[in-house]
C-alpha atoms as a PDB file:
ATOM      1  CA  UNK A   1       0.000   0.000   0.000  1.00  0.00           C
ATOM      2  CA  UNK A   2       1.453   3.121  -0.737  1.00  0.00           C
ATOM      3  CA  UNK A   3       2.427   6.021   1.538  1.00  0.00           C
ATOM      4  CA  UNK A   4      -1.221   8.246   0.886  1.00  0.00           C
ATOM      5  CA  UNK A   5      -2.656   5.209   0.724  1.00  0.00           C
ATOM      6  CA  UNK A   6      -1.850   3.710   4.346  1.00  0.00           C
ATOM      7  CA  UNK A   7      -2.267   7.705   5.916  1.00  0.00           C
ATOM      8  CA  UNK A   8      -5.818   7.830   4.613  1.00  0.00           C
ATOM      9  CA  UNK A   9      -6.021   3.819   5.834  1.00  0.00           C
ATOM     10  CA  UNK A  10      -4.809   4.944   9.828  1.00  0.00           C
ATOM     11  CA  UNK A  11      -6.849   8.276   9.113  1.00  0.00           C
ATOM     12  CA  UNK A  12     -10.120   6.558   9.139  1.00  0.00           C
ATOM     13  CA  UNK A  13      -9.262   3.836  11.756  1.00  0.00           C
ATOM     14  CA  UNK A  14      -8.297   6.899  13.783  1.00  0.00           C
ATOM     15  CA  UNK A  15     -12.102   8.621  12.671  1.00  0.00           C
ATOM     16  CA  UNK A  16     -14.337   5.520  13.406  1.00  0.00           C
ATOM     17  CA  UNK A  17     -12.342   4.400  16.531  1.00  0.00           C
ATOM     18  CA  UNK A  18     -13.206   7.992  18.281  1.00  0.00           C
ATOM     19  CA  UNK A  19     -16.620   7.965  16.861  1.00  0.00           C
ATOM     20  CA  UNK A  20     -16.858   4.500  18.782  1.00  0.00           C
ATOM     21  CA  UNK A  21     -15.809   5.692  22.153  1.00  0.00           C
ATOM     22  CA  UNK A  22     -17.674   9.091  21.838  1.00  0.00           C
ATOM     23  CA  UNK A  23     -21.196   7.490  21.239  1.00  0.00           C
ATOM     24  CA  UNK A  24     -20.057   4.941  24.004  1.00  0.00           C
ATOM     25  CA  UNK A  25     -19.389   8.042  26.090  1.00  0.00           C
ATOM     26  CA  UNK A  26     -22.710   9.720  25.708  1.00  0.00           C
ATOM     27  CA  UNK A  27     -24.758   6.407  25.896  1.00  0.00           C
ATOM     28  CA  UNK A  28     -23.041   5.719  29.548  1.00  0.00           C
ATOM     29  CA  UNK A  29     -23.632   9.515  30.726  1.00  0.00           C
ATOM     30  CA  UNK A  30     -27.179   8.869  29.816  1.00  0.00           C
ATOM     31  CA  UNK A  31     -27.373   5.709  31.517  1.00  0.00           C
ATOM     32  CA  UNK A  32     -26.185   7.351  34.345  1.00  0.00           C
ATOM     33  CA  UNK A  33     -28.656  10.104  34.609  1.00  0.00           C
ATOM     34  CA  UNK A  34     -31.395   9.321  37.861  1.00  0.00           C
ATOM     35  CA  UNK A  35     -34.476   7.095  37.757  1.00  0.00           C
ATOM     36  CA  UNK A  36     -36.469   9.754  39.521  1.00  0.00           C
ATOM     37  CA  UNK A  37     -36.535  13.436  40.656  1.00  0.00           C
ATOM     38  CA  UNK A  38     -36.196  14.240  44.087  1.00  0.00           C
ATOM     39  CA  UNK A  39     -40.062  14.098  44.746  1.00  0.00           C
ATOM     40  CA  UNK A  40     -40.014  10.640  43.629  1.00  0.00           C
ATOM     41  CA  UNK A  41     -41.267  10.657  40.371  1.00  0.00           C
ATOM     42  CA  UNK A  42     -39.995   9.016  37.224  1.00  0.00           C
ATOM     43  CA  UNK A  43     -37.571  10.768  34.767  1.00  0.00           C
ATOM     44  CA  UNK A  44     -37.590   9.535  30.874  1.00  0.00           C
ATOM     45  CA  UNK A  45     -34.180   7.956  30.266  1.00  0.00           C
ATOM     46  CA  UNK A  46     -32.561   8.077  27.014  1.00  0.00           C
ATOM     47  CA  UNK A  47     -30.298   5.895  24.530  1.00  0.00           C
ATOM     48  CA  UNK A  48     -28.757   6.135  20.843  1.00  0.00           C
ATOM     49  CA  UNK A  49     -30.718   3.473  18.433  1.00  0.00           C
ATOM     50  CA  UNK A  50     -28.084   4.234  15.844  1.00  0.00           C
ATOM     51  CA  UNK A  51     -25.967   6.954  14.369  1.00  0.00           C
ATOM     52  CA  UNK A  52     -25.315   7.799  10.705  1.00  0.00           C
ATOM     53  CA  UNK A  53     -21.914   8.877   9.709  1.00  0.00           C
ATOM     54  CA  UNK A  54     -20.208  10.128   6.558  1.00  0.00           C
ATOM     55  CA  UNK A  55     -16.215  11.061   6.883  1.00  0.00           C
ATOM     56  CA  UNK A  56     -14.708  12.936   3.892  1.00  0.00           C
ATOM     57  CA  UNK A  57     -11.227  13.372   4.019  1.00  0.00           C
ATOM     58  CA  UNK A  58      -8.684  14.433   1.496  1.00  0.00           C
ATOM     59  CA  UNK A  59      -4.891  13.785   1.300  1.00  0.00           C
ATOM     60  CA  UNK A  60      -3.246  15.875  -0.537  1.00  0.00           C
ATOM     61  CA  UNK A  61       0.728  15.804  -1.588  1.00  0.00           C
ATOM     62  CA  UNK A  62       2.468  19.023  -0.716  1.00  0.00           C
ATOM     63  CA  UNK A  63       6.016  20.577  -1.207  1.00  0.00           C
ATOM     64  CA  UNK A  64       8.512  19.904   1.131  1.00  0.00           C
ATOM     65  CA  UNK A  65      12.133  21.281   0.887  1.00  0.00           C
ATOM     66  CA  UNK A  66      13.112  20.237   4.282  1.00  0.00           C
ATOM     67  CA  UNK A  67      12.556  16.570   3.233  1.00  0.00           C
ATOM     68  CA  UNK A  68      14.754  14.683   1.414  1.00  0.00           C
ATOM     69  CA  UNK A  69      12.067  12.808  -0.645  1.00  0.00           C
ATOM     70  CA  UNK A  70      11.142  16.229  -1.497  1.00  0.00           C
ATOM     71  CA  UNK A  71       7.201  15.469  -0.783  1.00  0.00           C
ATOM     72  CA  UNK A  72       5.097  15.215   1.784  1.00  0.00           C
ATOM     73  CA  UNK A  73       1.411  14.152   2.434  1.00  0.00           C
ATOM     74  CA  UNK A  74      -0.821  16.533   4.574  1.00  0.00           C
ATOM     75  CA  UNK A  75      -4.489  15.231   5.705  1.00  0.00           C
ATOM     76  CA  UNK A  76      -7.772  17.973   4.952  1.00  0.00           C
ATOM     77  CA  UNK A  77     -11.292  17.998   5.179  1.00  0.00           C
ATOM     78  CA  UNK A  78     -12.582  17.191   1.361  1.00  0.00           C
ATOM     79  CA  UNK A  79     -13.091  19.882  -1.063  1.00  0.00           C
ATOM     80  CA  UNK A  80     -10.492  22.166   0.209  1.00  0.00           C
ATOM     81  CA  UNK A  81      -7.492  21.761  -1.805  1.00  0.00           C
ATOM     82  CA  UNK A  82      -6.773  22.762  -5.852  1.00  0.00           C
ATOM     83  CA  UNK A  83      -3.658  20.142  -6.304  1.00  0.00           C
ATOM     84  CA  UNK A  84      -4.034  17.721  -8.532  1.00  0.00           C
ATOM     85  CA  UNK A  85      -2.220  15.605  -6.603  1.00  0.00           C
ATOM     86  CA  UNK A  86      -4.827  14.617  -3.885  1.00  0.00           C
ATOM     87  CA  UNK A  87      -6.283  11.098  -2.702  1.00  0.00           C
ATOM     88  CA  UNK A  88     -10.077  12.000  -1.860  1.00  0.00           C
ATOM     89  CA  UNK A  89     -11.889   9.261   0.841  1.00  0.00           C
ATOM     90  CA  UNK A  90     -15.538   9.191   1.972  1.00  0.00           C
ATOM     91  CA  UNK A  91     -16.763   6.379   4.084  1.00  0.00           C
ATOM     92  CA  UNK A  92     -20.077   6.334   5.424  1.00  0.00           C
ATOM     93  CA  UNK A  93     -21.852   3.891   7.834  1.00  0.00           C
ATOM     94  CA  UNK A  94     -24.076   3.650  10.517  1.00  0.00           C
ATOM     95  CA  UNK A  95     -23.550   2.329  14.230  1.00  0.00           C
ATOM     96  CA  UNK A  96     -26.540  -0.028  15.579  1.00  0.00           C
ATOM     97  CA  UNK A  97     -26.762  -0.577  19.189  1.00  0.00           C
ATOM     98  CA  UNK A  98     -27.620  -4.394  18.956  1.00  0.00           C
ATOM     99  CA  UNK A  99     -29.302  -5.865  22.384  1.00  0.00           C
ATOM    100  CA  UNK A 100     -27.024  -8.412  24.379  1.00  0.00           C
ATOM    101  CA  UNK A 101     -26.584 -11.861  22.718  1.00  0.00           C
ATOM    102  CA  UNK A 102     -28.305 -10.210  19.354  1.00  0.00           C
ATOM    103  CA  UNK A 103     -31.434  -9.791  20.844  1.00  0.00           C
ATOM    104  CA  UNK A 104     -31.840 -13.653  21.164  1.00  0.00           C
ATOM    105  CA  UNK A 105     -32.623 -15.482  24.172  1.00  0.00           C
ATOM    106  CA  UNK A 106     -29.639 -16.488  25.827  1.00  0.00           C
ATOM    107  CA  UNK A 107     -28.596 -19.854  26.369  1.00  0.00           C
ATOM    108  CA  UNK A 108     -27.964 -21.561  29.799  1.00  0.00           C
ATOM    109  CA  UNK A 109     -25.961 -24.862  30.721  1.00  0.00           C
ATOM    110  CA  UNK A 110     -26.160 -27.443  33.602  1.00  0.00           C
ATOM    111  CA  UNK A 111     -23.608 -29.885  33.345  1.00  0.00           C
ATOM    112  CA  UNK A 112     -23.078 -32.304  36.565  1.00  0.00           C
ATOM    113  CA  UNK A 113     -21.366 -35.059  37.531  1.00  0.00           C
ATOM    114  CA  UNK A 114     -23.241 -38.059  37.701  1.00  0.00           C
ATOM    115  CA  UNK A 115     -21.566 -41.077  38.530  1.00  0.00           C
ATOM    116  CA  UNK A 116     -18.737 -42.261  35.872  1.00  0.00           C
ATOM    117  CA  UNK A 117     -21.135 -39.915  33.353  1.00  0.00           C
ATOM    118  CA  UNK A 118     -21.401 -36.516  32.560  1.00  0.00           C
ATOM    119  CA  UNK A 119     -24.600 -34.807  32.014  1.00  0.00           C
ATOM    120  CA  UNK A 120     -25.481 -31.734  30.257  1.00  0.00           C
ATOM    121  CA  UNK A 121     -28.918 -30.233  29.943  1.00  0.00           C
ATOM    122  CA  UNK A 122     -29.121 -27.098  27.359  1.00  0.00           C
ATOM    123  CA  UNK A 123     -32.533 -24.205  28.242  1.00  0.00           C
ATOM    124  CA  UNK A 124     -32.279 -20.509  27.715  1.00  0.00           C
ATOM    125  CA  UNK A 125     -33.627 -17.467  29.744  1.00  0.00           C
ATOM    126  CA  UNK A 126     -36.658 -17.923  27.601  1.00  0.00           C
ATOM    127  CA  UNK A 127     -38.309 -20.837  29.767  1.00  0.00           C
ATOM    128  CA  UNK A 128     -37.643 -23.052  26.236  1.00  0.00           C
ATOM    129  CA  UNK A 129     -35.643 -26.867  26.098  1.00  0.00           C
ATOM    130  CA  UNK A 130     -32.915 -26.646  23.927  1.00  0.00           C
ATOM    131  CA  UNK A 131     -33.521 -30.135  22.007  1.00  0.00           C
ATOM    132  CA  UNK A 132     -31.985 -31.346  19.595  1.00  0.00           C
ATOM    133  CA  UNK A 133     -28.643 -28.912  19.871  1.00  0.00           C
ATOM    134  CA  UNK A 134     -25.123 -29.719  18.971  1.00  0.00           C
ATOM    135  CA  UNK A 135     -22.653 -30.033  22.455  1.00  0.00           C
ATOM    136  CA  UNK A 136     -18.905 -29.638  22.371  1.00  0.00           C
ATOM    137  CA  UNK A 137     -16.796 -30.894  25.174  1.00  0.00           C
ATOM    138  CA  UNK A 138     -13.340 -30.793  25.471  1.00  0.00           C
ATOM    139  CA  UNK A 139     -10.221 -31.210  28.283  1.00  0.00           C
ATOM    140  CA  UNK A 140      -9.203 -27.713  29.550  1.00  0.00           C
ATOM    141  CA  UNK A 141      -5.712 -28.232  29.737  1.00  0.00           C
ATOM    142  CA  UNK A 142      -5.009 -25.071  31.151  1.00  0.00           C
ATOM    143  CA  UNK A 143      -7.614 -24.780  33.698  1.00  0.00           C
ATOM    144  CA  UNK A 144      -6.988 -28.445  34.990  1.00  0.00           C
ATOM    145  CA  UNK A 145      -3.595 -27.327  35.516  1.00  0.00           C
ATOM    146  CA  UNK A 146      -4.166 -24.087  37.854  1.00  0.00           C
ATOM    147  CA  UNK A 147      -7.118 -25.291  39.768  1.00  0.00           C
ATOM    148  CA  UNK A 148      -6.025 -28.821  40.597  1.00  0.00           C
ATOM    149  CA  UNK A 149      -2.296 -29.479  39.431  1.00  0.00           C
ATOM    150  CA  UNK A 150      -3.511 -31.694  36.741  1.00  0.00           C
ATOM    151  CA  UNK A 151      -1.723 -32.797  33.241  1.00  0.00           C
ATOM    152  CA  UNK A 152      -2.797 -35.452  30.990  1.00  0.00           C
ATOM    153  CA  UNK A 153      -1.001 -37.564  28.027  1.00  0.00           C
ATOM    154  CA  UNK A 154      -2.720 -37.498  25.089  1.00  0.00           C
ATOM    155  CA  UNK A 155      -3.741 -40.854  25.482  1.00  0.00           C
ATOM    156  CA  UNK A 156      -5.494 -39.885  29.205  1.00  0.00           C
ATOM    157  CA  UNK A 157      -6.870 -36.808  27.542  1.00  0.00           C
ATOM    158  CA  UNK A 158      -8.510 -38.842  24.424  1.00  0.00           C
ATOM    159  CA  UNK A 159      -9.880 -41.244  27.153  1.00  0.00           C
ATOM    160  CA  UNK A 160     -11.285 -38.737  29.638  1.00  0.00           C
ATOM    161  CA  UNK A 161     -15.228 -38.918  27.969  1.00  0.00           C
ATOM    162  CA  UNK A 162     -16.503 -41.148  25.576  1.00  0.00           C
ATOM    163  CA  UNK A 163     -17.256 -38.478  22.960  1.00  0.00           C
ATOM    164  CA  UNK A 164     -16.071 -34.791  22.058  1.00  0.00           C
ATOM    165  CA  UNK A 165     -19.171 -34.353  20.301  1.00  0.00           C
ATOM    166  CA  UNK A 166     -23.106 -35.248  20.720  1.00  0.00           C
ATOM    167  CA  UNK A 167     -26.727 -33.625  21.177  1.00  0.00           C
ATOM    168  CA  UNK A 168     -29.328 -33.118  23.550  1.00  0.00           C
ATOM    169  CA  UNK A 169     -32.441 -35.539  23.094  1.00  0.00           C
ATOM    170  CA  UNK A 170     -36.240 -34.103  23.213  1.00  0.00           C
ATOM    171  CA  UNK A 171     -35.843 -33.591  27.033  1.00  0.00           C
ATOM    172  CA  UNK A 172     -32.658 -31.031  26.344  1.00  0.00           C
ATOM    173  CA  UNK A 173     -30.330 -33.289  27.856  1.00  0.00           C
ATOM    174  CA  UNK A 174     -26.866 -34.681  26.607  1.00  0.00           C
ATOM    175  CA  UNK A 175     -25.205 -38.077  28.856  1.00  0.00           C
ATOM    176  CA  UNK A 176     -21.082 -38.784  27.854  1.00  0.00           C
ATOM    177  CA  UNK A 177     -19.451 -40.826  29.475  1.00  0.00           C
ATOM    178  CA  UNK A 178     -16.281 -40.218  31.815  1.00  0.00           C
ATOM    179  CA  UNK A 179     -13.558 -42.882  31.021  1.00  0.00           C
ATOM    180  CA  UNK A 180     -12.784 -44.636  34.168  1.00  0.00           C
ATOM    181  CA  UNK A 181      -8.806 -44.568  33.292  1.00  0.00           C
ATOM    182  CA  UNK A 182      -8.227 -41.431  32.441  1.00  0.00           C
ATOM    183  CA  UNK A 183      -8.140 -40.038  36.236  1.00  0.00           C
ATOM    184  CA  UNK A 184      -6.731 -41.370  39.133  1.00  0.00           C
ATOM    185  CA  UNK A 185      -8.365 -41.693  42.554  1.00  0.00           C
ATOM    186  CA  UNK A 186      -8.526 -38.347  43.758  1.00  0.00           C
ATOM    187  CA  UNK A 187      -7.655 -36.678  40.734  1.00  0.00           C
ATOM    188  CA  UNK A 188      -9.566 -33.800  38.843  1.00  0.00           C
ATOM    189  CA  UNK A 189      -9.545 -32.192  35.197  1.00  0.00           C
ATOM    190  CA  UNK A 190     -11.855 -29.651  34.020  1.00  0.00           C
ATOM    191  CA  UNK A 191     -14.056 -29.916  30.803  1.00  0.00           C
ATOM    192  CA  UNK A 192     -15.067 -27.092  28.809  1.00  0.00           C
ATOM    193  CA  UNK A 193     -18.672 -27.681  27.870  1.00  0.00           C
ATOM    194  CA  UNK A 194     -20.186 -25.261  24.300  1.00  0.00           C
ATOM    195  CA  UNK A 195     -23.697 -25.212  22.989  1.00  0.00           C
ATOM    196  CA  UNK A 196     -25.403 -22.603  21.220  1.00  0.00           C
ATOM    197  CA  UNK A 197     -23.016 -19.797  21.421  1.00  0.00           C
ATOM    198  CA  UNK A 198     -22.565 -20.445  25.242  1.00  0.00           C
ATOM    199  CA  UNK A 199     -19.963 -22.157  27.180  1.00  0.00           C
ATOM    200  CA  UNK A 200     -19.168 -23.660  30.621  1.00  0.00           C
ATOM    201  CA  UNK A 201     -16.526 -25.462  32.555  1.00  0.00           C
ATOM    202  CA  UNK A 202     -17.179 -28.199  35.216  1.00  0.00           C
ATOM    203  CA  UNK A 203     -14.466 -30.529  37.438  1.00  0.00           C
ATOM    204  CA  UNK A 204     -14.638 -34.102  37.058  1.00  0.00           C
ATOM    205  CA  UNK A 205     -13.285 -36.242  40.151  1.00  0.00           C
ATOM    206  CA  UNK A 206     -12.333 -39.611  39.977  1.00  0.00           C
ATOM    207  CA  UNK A 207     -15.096 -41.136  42.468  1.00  0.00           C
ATOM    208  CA  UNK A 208     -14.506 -44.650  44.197  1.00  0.00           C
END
C-alpha cells in the first residue's frame, strides 16, 4: 500500500475508533442520569438506536524542501485543496446498538457429575428446552492445571469422555461418558462444555 494510501487507511481507523468511544461516552452519561426526581417521580431515560456517519477526508501531496524525498502528504477535510495531486476518501456507515446476545434469548448450561457420566442439559432465559442442539466438550488443559495441578497424556486426555461431540435428546439433555482410566483416585480435570453460542466449565473427580 502506498504512503497516501496507508495515511488515509490509519486516518479513518483513527475517525471511526473515536466515533466509537464518543457514542459509548454519551450512551453511559445517559445511563447514568437518575431514575427519579427528588419528589419521587420518574424521569424519561434516554439511549442512541443508531448513528449515521459520513467522513470525507482528502490527502493531498504538498512541497517539502526540508525533506529529502522532497514530498510530503498533509491530511484535509474534502473539497479544500486545488492540487491535482490529492487522494479524496468518503466512508459512510451507521452504528446499531444491537441488544445483548443479538437480541436472542440467551442460552444456559447445567452440566453435573453423575456417577462415571457426565450430564449436560441445554434451556435458555426464555423458559424453552434446547432439544436437539449440537454439544462440544473438550479437556481444559489449562484450567486443569491451575485449579487442581492436573496434566494429561494425550492418550489420558482422548480417554477422559466417551465423545467430544453429541446432542441433547427431546428432554434437552446430553449423557457422555467419563472414562474410568483417564483419572486417578482423587484426581480432577476440568471440561469445557459449548452449545449454542454459550460455554461452561465443570471438574470431574475420579469417584470410588
Amino acid at each position: 500500500m502506498s504512503d497516501p494510501a496507508n495515511i488515509s487507511a490509519d486516518a479513518i481507523a483513527a475517525l471511526l475508533g473515536g466515533l466509537a468511544r464518543a457514542l459509548t461516552d454519551a450512551q453511559q452519561t445517559m445511563a447514568e442520569m437518575p431514575p427519579a426526581d427528588s419528589f419521587g417521580r420518574p424521569l424519561p431515560s434516554y439511549r442512541i438506536p443508531e448513528l449515521d456517519f459520513t467522513f470525507e477526508i482528502e490527502t493531498v501531496e504538498a512541497n517539502d524542501s526540508a525533506s529529502s524525498s522532497g514530498k510530503r502528504w498533509l491530511l484535509q477535510p474534502s473539497g479544500n485543496s486545488s492540487s491535482r495531486n490529492t487522494i479524496s476518501s468518503t466512508i459512510s456507515g451507521k452504528i446499531v446498538a444491537v441488544p445483548p446476545n443479538g437480541g436472542l434469548p440467551q442460552t444456559l448450561i447445567a452440566a453435573i457429575q453423575r456417577g462415571d457420566s457426565l450430564e449436560v442439559r441445554l434451556s435458555n432465559n426464555a423458559g424453552e428446552i434446547l432439544t436437539q442442539t449440537p454439544v462440544e466438550l473438550e479437556f481444559d488443559a489449562e484450567a486443569s492445571s491451575a485449579l487442581h495441578g492436573t496434566t494429561l497424556t494425550p492418550a489420558r486426555r482422548l480417554s477422559l469422555l466417551d465423545a467430544q461431540q453429541t446432542q441433547t435428546d427431546q428432554t434437552g439433555t446430553a449423557i457422555v461418558g467419563i472414562g474410568r482410566g483417564a483419572l486417578q483416585m482423587g484426581e480432577s480435570a476440568v471440561v469445557l462444555v459449548r452449545a449454542a453460542g454459550a460455554e461452561t466449565r465443570i471438574s470431574l473427580k475420579k469417584e470410588a
